[in-house]
N, C-alpha and C. Protein backbone atom coordinates (compact mmCIF):
# COMPACT_ATOMS: atom_id res chain seq x y z
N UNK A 1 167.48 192.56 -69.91
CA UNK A 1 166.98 191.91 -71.09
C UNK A 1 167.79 190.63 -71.31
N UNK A 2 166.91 189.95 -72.00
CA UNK A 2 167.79 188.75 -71.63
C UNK A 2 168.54 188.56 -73.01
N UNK A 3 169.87 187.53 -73.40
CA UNK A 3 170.55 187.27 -74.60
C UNK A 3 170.07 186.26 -75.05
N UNK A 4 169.53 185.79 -76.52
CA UNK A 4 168.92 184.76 -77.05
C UNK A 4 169.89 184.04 -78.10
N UNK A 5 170.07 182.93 -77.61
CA UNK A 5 171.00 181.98 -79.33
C UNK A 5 169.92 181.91 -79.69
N UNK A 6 170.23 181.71 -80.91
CA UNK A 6 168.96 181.18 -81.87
C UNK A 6 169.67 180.53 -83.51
N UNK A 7 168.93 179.92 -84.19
CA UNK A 7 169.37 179.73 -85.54
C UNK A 7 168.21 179.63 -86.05
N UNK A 8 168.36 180.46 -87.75
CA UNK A 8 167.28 180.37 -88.63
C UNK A 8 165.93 179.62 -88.81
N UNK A 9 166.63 178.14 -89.02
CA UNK A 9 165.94 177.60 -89.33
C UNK A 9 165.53 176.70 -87.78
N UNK A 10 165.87 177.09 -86.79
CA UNK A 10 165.41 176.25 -85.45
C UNK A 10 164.49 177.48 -84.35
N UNK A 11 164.70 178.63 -84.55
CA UNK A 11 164.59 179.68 -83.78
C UNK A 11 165.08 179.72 -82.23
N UNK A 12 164.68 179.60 -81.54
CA UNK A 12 165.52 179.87 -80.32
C UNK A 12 165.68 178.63 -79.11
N UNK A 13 166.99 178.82 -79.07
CA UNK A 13 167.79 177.72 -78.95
C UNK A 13 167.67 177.91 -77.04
N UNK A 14 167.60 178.95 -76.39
CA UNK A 14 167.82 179.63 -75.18
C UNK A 14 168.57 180.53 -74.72
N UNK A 15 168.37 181.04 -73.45
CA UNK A 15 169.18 181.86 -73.33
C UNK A 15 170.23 181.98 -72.94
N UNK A 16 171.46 182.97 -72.68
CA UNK A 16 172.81 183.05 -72.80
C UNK A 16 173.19 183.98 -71.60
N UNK A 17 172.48 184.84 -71.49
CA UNK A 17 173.19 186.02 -70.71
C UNK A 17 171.74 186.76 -70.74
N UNK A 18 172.55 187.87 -69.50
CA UNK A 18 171.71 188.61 -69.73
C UNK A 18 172.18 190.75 -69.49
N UNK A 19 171.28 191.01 -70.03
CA UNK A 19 172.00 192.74 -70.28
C UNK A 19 170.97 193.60 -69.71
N UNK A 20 171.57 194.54 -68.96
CA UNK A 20 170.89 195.58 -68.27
C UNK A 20 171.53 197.09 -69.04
N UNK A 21 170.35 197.59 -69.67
CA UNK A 21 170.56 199.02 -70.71
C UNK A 21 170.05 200.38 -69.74
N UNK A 22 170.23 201.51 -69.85
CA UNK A 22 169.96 202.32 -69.01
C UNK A 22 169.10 203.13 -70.16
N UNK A 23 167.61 202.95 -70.30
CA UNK A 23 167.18 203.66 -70.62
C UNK A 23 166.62 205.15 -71.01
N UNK A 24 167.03 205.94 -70.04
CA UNK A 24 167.71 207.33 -70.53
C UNK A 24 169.29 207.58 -70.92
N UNK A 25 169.86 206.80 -70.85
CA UNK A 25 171.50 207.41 -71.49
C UNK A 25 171.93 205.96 -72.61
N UNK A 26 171.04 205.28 -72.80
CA UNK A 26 171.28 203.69 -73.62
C UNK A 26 172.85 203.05 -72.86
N UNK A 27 173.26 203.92 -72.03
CA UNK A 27 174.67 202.74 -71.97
C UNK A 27 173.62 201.54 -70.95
N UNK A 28 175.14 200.64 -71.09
CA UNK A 28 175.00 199.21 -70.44
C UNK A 28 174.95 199.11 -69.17
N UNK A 29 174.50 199.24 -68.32
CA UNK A 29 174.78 198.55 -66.62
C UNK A 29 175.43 197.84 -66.42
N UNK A 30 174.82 196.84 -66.69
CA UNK A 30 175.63 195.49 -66.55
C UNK A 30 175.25 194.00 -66.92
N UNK A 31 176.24 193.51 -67.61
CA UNK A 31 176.28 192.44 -68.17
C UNK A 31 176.58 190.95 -68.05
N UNK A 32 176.06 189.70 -68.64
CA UNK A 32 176.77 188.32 -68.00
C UNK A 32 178.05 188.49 -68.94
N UNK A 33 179.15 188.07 -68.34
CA UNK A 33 180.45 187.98 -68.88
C UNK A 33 180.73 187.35 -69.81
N UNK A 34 181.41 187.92 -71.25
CA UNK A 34 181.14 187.21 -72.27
C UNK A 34 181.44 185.54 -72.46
N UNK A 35 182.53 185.39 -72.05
CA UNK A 35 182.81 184.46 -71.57
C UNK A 35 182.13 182.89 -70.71
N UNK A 36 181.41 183.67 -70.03
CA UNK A 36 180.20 183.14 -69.39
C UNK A 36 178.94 182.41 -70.68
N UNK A 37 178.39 183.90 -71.46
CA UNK A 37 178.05 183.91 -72.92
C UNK A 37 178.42 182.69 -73.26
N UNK A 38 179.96 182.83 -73.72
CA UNK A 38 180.45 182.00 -74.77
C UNK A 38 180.07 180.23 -74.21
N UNK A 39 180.11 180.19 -73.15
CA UNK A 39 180.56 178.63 -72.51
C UNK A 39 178.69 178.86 -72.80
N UNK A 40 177.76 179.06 -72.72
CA UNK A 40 176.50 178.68 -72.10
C UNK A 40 175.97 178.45 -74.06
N UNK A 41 176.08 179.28 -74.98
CA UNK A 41 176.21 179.04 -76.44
C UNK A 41 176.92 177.62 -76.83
N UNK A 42 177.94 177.21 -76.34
CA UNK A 42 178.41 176.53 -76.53
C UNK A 42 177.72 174.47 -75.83
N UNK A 43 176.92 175.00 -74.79
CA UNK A 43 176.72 174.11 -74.30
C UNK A 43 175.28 173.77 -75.14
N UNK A 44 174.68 174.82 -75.27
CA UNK A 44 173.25 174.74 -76.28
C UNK A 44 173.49 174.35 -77.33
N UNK A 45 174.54 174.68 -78.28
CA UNK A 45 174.67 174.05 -79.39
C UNK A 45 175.27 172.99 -79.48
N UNK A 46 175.56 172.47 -78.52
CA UNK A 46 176.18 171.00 -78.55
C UNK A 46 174.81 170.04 -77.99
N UNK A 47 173.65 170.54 -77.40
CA UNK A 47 172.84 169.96 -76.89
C UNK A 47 171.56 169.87 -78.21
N UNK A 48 171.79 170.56 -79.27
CA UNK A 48 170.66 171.05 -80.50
C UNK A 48 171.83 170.29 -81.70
N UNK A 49 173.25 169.81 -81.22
CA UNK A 49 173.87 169.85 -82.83
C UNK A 49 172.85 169.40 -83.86
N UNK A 50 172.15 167.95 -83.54
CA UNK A 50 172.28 167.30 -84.41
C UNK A 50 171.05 168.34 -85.50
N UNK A 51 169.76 169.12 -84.70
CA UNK A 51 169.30 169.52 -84.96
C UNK A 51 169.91 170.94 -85.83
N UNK A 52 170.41 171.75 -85.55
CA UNK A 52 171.64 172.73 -86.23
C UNK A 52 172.34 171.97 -87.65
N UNK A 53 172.46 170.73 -87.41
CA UNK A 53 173.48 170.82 -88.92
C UNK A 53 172.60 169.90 -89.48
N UNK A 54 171.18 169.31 -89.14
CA UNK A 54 170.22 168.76 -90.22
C UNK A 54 170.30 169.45 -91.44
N UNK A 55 170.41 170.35 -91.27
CA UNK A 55 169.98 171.43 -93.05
C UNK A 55 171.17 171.12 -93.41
N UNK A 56 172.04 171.22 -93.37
CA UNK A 56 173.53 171.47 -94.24
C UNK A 56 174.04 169.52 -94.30
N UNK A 57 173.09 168.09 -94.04
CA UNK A 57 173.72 167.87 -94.39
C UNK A 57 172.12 167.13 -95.56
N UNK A 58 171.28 167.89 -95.28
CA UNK A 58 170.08 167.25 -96.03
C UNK A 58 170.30 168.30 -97.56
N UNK A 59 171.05 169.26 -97.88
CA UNK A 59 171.24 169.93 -98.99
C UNK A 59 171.16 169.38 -100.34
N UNK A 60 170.28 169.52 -101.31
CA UNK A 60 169.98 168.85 -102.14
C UNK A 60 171.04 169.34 -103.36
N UNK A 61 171.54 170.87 -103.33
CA UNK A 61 172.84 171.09 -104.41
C UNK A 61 173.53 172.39 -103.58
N UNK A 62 174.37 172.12 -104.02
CA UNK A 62 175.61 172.81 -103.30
C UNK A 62 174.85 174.63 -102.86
N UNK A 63 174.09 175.09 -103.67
CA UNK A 63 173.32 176.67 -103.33
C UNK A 63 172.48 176.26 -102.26
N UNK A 64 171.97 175.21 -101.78
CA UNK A 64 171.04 175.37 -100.94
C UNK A 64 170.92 176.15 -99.95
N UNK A 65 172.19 176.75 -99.41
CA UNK A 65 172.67 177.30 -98.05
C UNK A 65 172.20 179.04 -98.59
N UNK A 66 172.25 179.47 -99.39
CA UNK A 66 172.40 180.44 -100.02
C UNK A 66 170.93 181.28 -99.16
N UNK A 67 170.14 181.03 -99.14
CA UNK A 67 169.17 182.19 -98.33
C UNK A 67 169.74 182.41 -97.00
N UNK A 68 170.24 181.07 -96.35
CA UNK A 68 170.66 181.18 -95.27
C UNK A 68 171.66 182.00 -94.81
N UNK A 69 172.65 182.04 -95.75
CA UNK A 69 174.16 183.04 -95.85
C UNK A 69 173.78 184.78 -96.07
N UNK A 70 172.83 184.71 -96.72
CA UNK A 70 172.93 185.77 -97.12
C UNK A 70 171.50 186.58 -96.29
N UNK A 71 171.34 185.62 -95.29
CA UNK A 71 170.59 186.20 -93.94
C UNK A 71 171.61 186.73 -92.84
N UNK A 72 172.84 185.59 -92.96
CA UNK A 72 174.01 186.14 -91.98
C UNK A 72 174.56 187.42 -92.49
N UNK A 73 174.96 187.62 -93.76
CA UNK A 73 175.62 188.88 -94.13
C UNK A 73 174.66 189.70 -93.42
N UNK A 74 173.26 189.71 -94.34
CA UNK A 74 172.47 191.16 -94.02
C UNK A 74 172.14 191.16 -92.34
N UNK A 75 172.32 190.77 -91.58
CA UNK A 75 172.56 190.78 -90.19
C UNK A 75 174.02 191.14 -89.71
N UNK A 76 174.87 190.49 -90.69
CA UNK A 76 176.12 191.47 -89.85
C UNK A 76 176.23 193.07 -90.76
N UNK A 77 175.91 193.39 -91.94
CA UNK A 77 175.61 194.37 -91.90
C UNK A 77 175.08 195.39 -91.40
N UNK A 78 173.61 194.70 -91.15
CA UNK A 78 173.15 195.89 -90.17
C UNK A 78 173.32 195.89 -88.80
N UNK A 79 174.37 195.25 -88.21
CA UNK A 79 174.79 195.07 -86.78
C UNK A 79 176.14 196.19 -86.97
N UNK A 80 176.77 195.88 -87.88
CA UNK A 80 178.38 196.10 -88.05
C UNK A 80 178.55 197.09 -89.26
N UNK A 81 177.75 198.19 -89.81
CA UNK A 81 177.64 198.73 -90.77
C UNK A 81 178.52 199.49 -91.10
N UNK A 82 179.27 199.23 -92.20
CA UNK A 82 180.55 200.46 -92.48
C UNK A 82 180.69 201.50 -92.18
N UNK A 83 181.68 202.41 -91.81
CA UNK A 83 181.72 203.82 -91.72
C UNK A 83 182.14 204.65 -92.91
N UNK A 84 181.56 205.37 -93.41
CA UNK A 84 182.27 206.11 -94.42
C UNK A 84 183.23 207.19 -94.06
């Protein structure tokens, strides 16, 4: 399966990596190295900046960001969900 950057308001930026899941036991096979990841994210968003920080610098009052943020929380929530 493949790994997708993406941002909100641009949707998908390309891909990054890619992940092999073992569908009867869900573990991982095998993966592109995060690292690998990181440099190929890094090269996309330097190739989209100007497009990526249009919104944040076209903000008409300081809340504007506010749907946007609080799309990141509820995504790392339900990625990263507390343990009780």
């Amino acid at each position: 399966m493949p790994i997708i950057l993406s941002y909100p308001q641009l949707g998908v930026l390309g891909q990054v990596g890619k992940v092999i899941v073992s569908a009867s036991t869900t573990e991982v096979i095998s993966s592109t190295a995060i690292e690998d990841m990181l440099t190929a994210a890094q090269l996309l968003a330097e190739q989209h900046r100007d497009a990526i920080e249009a919104p944040f610098h076209k903000q008409e009052t300081r809340f504007s960001c506010v749907p946007t943020c609080l799309r990141m929380i509820l995504i790392r929530v339900m990625i990263f969900p507390r343990s009780s």
